[in-house]
PDB file of N, CA and C in Angstrom:
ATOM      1  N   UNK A   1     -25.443  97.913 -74.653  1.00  0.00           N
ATOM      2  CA  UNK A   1     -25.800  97.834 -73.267  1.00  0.00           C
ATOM      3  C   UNK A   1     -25.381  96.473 -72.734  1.00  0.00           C
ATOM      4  N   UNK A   2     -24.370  96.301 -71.706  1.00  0.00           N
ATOM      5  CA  UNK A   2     -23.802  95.112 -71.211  1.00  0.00           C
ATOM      6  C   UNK A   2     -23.819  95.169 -69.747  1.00  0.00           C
ATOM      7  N   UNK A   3     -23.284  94.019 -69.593  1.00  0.00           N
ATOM      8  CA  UNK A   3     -23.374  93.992 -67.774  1.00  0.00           C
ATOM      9  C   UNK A   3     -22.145  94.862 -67.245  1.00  0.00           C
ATOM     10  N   UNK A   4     -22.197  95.142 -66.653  1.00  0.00           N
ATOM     11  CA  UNK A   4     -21.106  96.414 -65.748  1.00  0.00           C
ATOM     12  C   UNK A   4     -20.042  95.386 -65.336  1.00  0.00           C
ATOM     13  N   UNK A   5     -18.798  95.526 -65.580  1.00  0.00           N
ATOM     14  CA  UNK A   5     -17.918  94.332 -64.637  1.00  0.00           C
ATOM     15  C   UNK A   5     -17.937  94.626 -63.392  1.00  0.00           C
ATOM     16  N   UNK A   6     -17.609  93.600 -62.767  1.00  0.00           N
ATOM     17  CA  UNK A   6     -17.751  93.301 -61.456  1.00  0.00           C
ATOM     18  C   UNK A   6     -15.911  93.114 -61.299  1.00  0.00           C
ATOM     19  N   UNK A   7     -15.166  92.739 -61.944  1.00  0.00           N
ATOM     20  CA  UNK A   7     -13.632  93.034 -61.815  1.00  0.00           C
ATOM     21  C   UNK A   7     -12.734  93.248 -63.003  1.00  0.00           C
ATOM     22  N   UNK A   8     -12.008  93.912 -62.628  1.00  0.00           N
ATOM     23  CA  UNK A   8     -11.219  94.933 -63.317  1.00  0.00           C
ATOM     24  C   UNK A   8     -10.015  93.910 -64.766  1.00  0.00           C
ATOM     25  N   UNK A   9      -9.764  92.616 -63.771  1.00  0.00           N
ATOM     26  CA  UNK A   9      -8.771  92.077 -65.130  1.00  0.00           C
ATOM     27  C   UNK A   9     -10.018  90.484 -64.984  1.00  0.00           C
ATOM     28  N   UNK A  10      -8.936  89.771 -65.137  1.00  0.00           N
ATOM     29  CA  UNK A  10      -9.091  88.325 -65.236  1.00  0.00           C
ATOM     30  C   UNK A  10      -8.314  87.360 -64.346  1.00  0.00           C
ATOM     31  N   UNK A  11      -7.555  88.244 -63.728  1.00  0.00           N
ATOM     32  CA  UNK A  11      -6.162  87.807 -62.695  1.00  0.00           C
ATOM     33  C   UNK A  11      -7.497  87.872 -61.429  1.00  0.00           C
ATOM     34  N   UNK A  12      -7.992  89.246 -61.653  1.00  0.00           N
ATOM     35  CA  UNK A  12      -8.695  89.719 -60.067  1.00  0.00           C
ATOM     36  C   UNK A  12      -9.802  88.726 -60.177  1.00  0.00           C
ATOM     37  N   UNK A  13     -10.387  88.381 -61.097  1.00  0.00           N
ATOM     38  CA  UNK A  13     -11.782  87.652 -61.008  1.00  0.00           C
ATOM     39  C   UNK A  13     -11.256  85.868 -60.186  1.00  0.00           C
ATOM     40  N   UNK A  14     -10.193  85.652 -61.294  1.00  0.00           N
ATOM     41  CA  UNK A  14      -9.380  84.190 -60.694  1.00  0.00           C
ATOM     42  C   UNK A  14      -9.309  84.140 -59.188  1.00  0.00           C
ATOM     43  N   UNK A  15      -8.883  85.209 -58.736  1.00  0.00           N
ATOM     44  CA  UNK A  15      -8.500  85.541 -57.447  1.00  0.00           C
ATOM     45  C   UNK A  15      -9.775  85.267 -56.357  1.00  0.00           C
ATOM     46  N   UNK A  16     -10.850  86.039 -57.043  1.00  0.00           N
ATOM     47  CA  UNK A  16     -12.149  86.004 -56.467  1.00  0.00           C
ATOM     48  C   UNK A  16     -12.692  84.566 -55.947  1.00  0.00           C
ATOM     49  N   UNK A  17     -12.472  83.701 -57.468  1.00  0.00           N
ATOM     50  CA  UNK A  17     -13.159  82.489 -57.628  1.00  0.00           C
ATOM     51  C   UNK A  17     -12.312  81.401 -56.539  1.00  0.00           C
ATOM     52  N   UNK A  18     -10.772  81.545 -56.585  1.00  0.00           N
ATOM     53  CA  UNK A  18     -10.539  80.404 -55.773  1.00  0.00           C
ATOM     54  C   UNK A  18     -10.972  81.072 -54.458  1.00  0.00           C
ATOM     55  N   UNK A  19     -11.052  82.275 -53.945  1.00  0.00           N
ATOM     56  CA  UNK A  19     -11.092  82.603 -52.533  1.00  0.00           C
ATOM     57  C   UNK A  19     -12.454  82.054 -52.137  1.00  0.00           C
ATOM     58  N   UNK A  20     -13.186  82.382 -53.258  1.00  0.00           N
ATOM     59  CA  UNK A  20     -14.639  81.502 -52.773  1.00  0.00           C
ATOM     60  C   UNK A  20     -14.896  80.398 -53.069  1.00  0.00           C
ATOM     61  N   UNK A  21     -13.927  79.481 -53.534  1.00  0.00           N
ATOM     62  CA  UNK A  21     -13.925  78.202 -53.655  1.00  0.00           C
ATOM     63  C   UNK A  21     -13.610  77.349 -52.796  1.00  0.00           C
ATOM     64  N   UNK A  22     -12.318  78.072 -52.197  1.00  0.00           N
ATOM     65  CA  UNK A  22     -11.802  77.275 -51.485  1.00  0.00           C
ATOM     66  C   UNK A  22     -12.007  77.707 -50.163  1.00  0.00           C
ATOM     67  N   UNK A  23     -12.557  78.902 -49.715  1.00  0.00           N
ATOM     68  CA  UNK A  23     -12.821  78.877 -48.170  1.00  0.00           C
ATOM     69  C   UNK A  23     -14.512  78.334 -48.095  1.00  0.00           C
ATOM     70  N   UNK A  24     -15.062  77.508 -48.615  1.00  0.00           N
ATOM     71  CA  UNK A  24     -16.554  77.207 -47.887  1.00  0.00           C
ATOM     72  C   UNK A  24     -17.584  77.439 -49.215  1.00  0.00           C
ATOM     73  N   UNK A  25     -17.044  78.010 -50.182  1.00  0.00           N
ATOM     74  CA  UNK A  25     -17.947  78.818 -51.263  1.00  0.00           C
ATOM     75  C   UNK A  25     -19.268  77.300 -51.534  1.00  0.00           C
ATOM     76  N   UNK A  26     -20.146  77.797 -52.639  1.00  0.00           N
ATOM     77  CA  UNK A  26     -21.451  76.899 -53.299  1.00  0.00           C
ATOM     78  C   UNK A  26     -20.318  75.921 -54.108  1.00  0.00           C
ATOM     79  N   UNK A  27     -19.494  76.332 -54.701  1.00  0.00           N
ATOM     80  CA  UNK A  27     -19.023  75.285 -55.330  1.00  0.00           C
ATOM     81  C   UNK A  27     -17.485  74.787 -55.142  1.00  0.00           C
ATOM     82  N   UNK A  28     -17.178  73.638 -55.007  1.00  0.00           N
ATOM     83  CA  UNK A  28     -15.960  72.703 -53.993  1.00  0.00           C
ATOM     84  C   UNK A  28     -15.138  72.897 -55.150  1.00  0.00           C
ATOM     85  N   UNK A  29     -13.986  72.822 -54.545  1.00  0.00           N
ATOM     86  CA  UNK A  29     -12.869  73.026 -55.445  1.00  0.00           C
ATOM     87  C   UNK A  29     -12.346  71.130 -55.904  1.00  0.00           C
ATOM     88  N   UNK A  30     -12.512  71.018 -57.565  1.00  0.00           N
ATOM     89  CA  UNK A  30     -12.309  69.568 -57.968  1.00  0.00           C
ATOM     90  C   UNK A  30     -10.668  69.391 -58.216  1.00  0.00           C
ATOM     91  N   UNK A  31      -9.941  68.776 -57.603  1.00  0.00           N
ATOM     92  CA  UNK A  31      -8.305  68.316 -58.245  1.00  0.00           C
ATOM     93  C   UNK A  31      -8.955  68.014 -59.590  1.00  0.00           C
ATOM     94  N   UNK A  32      -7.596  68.275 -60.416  1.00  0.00           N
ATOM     95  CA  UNK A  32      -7.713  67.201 -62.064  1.00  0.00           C
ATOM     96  C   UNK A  32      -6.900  66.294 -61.312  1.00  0.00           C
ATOM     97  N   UNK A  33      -7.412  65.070 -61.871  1.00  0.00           N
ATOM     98  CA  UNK A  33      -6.358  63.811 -61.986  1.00  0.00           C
ATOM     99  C   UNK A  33      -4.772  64.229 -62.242  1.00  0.00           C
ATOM    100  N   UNK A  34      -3.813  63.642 -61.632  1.00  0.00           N
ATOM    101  CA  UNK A  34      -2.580  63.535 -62.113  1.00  0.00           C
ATOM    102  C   UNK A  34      -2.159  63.152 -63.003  1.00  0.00           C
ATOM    103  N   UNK A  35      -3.066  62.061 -63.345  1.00  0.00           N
ATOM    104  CA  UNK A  35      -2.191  60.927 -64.745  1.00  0.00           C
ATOM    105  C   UNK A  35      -3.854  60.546 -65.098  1.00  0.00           C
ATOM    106  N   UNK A  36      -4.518  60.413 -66.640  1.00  0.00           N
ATOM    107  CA  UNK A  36      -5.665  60.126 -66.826  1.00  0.00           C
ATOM    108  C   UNK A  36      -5.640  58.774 -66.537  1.00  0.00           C
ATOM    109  N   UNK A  37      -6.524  58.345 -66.340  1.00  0.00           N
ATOM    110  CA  UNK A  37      -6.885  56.543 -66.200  1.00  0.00           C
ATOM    111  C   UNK A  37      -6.678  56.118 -67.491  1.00  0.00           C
ATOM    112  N   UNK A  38      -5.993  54.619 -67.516  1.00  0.00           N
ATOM    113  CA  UNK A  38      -5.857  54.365 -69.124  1.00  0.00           C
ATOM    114  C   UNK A  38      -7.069  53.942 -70.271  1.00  0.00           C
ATOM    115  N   UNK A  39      -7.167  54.164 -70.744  1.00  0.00           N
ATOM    116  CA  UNK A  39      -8.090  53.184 -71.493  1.00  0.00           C
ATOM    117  C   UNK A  39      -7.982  51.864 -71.825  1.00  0.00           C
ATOM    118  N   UNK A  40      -9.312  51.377 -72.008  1.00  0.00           N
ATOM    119  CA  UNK A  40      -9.670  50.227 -71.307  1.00  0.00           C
ATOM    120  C   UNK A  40      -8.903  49.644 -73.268  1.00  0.00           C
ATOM    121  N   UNK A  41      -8.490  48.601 -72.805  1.00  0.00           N
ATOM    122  CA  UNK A  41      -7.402  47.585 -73.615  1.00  0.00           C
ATOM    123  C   UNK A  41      -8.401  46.661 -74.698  1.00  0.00           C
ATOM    124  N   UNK A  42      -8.176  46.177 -75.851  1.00  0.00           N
ATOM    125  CA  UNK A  42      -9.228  45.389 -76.504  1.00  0.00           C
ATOM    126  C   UNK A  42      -8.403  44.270 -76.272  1.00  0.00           C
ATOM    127  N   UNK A  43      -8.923  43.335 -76.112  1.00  0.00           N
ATOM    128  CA  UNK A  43      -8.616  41.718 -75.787  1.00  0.00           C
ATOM    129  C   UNK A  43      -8.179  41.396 -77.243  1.00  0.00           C
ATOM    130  N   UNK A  44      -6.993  40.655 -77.233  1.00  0.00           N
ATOM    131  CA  UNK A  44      -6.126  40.294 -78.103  1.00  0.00           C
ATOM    132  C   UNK A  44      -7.127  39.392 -79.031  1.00  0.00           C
ATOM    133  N   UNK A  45      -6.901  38.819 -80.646  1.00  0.00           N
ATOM    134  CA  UNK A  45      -7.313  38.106 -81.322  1.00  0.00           C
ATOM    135  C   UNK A  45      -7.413  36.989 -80.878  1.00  0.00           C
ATOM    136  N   UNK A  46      -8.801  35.599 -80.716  1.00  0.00           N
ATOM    137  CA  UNK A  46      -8.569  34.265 -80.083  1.00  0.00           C
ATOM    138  C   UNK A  46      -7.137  33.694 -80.389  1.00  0.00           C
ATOM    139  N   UNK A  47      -6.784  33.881 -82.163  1.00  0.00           N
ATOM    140  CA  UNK A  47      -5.367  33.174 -82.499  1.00  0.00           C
ATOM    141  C   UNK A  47      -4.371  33.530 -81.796  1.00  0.00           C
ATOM    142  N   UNK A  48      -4.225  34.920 -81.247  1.00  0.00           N
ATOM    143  CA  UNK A  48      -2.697  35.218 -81.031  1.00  0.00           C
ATOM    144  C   UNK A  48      -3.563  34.934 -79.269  1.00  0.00           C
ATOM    145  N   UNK A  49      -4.345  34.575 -78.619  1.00  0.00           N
ATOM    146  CA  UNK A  49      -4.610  34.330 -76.861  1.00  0.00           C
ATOM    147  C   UNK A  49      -4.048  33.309 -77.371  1.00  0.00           C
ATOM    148  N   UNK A  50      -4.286  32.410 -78.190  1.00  0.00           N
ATOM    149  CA  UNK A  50      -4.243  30.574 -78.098  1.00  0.00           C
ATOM    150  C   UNK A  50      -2.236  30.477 -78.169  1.00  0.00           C
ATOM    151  N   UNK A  51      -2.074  31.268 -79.102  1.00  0.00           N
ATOM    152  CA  UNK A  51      -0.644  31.182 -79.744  1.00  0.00           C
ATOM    153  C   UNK A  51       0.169  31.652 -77.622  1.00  0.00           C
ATOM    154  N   UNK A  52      -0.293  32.778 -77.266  1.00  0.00           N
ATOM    155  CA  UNK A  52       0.352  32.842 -75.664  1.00  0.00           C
ATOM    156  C   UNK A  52       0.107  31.741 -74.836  1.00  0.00           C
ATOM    157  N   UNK A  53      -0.723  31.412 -74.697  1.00  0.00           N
ATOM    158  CA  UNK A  53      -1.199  30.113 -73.575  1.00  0.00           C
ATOM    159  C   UNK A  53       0.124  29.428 -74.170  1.00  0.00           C
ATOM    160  N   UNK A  54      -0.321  28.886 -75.247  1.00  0.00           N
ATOM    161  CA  UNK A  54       0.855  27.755 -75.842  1.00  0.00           C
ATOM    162  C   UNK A  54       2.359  28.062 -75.712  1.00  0.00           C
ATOM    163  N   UNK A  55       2.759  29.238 -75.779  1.00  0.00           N
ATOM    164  CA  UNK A  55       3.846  30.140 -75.134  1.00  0.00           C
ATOM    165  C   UNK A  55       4.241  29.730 -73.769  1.00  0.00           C
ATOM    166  N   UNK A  56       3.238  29.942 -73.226  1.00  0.00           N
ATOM    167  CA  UNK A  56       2.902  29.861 -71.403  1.00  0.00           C
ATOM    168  C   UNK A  56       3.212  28.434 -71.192  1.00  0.00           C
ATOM    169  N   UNK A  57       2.699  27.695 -71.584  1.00  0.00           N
ATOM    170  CA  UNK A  57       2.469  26.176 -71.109  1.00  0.00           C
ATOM    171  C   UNK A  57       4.072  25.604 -71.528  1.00  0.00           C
ATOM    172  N   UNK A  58       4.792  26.296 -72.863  1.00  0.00           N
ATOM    173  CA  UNK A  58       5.841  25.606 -73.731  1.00  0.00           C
ATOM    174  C   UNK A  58       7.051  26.498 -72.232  1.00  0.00           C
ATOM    175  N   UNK A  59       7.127  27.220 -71.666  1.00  0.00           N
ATOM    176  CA  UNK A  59       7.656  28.233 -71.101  1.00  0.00           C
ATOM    177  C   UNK A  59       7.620  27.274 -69.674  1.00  0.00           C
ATOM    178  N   UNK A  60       6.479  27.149 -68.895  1.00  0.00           N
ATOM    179  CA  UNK A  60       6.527  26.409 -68.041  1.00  0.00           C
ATOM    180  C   UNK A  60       7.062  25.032 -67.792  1.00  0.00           C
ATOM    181  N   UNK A  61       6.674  24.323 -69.501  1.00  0.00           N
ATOM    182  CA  UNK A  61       7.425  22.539 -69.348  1.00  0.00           C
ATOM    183  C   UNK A  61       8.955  22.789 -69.439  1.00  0.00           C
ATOM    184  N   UNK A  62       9.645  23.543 -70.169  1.00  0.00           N
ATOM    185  CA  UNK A  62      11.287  23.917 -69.856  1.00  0.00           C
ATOM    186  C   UNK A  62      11.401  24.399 -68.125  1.00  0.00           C
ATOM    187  N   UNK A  63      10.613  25.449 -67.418  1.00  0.00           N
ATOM    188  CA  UNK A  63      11.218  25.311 -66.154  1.00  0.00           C
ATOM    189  C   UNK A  63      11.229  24.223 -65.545  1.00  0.00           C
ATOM    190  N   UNK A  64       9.680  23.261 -65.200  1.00  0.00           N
ATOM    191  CA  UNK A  64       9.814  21.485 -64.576  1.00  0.00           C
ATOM    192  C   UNK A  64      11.066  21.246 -65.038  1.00  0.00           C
ATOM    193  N   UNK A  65      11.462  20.989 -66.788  1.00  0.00           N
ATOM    194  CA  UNK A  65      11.996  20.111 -67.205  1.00  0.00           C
ATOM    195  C   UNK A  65      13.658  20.227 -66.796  1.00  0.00           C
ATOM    196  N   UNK A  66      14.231  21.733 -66.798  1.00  0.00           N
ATOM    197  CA  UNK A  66      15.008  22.505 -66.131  1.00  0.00           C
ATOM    198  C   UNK A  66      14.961  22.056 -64.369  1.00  0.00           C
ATOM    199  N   UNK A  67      14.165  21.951 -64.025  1.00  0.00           N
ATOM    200  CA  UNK A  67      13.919  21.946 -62.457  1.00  0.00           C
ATOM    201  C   UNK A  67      14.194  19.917 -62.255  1.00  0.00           C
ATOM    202  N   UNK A  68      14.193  19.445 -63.028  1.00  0.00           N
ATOM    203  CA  UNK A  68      14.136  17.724 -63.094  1.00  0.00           C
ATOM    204  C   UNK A  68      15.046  17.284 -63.205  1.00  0.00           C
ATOM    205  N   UNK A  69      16.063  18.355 -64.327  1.00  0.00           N
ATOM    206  CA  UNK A  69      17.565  17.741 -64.592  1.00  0.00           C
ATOM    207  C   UNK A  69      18.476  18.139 -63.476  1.00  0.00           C
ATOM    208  N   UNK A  70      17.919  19.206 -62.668  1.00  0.00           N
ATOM    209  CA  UNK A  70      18.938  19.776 -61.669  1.00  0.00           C
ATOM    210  C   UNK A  70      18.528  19.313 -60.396  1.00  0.00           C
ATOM    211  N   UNK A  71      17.881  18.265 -59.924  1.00  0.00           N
ATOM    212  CA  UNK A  71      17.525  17.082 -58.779  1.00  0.00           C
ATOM    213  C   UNK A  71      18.902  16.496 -58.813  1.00  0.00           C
ATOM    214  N   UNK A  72      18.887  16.957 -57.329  1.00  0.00           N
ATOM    215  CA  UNK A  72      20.664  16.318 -56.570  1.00  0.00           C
ATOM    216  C   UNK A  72      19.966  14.588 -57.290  1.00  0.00           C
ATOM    217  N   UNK A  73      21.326  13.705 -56.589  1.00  0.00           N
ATOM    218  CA  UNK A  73      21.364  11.964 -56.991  1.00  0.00           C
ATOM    219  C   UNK A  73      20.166  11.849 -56.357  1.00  0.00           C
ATOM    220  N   UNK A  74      19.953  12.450 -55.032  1.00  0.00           N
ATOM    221  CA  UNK A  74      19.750  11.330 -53.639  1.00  0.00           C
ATOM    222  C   UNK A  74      18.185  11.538 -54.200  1.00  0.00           C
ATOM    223  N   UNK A  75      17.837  12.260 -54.841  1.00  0.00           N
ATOM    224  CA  UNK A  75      15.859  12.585 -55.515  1.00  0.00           C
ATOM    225  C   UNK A  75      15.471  12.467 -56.547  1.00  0.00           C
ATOM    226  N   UNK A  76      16.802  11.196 -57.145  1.00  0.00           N
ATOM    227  CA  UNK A  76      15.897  10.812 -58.368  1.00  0.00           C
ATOM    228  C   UNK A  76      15.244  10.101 -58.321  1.00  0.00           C
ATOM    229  N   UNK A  77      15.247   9.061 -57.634  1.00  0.00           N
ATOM    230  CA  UNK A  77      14.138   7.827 -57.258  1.00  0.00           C
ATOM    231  C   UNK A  77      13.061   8.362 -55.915  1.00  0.00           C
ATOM    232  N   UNK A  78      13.077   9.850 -55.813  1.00  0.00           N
ATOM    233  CA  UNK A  78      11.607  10.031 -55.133  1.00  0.00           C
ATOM    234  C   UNK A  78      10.486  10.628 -55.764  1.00  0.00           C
ATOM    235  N   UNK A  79       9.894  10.559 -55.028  1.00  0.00           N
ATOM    236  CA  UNK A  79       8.058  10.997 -55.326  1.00  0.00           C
ATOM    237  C   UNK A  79       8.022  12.258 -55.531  1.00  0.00           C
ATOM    238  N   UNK A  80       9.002  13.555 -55.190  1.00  0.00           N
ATOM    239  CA  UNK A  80       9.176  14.075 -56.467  1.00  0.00           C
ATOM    240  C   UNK A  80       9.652  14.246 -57.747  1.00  0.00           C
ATOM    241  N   UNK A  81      10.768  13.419 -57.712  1.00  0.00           N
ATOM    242  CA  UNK A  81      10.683  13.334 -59.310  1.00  0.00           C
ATOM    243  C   UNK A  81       9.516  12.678 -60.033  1.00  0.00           C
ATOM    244  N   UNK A  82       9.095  11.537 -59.338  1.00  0.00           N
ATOM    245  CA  UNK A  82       7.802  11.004 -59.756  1.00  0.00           C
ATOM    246  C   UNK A  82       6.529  11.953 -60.168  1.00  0.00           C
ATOM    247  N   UNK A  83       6.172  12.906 -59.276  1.00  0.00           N
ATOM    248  CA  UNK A  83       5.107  13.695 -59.811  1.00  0.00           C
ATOM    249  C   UNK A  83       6.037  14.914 -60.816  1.00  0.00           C
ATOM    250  N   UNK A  84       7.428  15.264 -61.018  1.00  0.00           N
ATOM    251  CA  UNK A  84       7.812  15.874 -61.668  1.00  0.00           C
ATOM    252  C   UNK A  84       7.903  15.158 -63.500  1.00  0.00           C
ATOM    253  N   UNK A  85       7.603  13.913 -63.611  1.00  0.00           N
ATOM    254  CA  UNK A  85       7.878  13.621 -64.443  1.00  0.00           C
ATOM    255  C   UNK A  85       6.292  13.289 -64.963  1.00  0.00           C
ATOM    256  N   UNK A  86       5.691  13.197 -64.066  1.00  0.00           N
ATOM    257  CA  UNK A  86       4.283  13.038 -64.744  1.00  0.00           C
ATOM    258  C   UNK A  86       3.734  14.331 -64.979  1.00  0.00           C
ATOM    259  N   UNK A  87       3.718  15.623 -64.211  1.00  0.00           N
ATOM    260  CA  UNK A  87       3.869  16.606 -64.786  1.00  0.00           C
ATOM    261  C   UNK A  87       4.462  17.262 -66.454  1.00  0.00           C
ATOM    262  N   UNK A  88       5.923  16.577 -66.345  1.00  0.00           N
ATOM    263  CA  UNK A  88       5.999  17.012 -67.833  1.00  0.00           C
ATOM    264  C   UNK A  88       5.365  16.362 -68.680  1.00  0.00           C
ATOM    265  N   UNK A  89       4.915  15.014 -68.276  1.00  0.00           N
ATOM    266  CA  UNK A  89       4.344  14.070 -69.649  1.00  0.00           C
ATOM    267  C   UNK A  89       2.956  15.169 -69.797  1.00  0.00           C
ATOM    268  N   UNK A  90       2.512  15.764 -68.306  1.00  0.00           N
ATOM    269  CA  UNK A  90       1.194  16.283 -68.918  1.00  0.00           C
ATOM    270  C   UNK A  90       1.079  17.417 -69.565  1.00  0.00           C
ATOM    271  N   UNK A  91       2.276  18.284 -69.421  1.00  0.00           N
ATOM    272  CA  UNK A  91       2.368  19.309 -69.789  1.00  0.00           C
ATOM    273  C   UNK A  91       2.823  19.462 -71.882  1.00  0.00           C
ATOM    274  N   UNK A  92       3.547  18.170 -71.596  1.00  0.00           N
ATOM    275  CA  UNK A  92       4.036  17.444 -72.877  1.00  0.00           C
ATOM    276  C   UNK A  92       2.573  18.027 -74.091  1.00  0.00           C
ATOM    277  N   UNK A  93       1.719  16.650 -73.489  1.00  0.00           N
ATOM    278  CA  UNK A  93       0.351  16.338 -74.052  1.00  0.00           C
ATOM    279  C   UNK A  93      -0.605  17.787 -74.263  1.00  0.00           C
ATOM    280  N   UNK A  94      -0.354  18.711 -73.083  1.00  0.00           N
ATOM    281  CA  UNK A  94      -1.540  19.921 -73.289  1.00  0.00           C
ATOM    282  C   UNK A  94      -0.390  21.054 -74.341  1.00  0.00           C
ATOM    283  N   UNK A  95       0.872  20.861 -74.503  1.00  0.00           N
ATOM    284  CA  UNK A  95       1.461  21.940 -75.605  1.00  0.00           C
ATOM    285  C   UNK A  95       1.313  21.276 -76.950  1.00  0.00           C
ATOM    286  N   UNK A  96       1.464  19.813 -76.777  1.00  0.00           N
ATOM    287  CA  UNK A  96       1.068  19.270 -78.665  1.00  0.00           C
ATOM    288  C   UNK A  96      -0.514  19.323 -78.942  1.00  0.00           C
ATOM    289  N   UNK A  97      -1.053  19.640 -77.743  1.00  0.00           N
ATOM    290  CA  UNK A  97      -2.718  19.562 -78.131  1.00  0.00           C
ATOM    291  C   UNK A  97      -3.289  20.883 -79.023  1.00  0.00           C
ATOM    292  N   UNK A  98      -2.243  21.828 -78.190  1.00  0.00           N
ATOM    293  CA  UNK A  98      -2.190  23.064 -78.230  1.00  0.00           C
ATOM    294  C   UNK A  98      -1.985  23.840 -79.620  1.00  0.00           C
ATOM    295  N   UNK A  99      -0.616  22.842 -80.075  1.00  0.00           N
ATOM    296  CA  UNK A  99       0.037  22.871 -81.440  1.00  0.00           C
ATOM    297  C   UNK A  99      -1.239  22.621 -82.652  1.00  0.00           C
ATOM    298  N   UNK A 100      -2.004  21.558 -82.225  1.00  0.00           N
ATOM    299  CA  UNK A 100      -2.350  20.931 -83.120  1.00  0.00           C
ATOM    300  C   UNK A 100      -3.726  21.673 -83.794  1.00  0.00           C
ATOM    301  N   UNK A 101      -4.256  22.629 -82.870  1.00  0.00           N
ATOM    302  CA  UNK A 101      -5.736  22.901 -83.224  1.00  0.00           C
ATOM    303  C   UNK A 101      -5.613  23.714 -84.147  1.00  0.00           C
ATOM    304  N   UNK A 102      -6.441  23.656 -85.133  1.00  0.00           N
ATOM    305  CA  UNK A 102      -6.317  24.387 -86.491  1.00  0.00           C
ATOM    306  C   UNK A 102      -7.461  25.160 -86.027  1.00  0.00           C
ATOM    307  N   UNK A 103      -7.402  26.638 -86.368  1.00  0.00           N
ATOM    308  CA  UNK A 103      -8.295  27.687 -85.515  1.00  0.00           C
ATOM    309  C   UNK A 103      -8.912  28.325 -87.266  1.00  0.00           C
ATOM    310  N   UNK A 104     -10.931  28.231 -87.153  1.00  0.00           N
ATOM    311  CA  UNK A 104     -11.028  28.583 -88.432  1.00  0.00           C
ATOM    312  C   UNK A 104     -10.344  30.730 -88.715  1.00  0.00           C
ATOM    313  N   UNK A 105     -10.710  30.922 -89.529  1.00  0.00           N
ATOM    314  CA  UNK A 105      -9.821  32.174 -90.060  1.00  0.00           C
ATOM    315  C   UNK A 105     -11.572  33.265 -89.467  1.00  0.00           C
ATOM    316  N   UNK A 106     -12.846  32.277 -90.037  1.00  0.00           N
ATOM    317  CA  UNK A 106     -13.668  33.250 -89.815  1.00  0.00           C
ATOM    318  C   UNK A 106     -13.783  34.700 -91.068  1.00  0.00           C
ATOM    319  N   UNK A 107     -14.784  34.981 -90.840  1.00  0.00           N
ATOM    320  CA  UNK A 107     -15.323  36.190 -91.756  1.00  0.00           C
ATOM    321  C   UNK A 107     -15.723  35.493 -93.545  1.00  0.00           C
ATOM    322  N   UNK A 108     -15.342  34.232 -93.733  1.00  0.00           N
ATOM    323  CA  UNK A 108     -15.262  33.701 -95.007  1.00  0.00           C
ATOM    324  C   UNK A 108     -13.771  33.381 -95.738  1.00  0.00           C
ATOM    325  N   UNK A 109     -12.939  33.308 -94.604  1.00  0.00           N
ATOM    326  CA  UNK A 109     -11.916  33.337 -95.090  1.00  0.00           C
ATOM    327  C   UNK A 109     -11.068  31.843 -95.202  1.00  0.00           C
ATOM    328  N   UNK A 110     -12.179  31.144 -94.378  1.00  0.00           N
ATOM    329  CA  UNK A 110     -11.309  29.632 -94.416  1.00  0.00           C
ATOM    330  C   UNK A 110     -11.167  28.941 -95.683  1.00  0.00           C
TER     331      UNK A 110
END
């Protein structure tokens, strides 16, 4: 003893459901997403963040330093080369600082 169908295939019932879905029906018709949202990323190891910065910073003192050698004559004796050159000294100082930190290993491994 079962319920009596109410339609004949599975094509006709489909048929049923969007017509009452989509003209006004109890329940709204949901889009799927196009593309899923990505999942969320795990933040790189402190060693290999520290090892990019130092990347970053070593990456940036070649453009100044690039950008210092290619100052026409008439701007070598100005105040920008002046703050261009104190720039690299600082940039100098924060990539050997950078170099230098011995990062422990952690877990018992030092």
């Amino acid at each position: 003893m079962g319920r009596k169908r109410q339609y004949a295939s599975a094509a006709e019932r489909l048929r049923a459901f969007r017509a009452r879905t989509v003209d006004g029906g109890t329940k709204p018709v949901v889009a799927a997403p196009a593309v899923l949202p990505a999942a969320p990323r795990r933040k790189s190891s402190r060693p290999a963040r520290l090892v990019a910065i130092e990347n970053e910073v070593r990456a940036l003192l070649e453009e100044y330093q690039d950008w210092r050698a290619r100052l026409p004559d008439s701007l070598q004796d100005s105040g920008l080369a002046n703050k261009l050159d104190e720039a690299i000294d600082r940039l100098t100082e924060v990539a050997e600082t950078l170099a230098d930190i011995d990062l422990p290993r952690g877990f018992g491994r030092d």
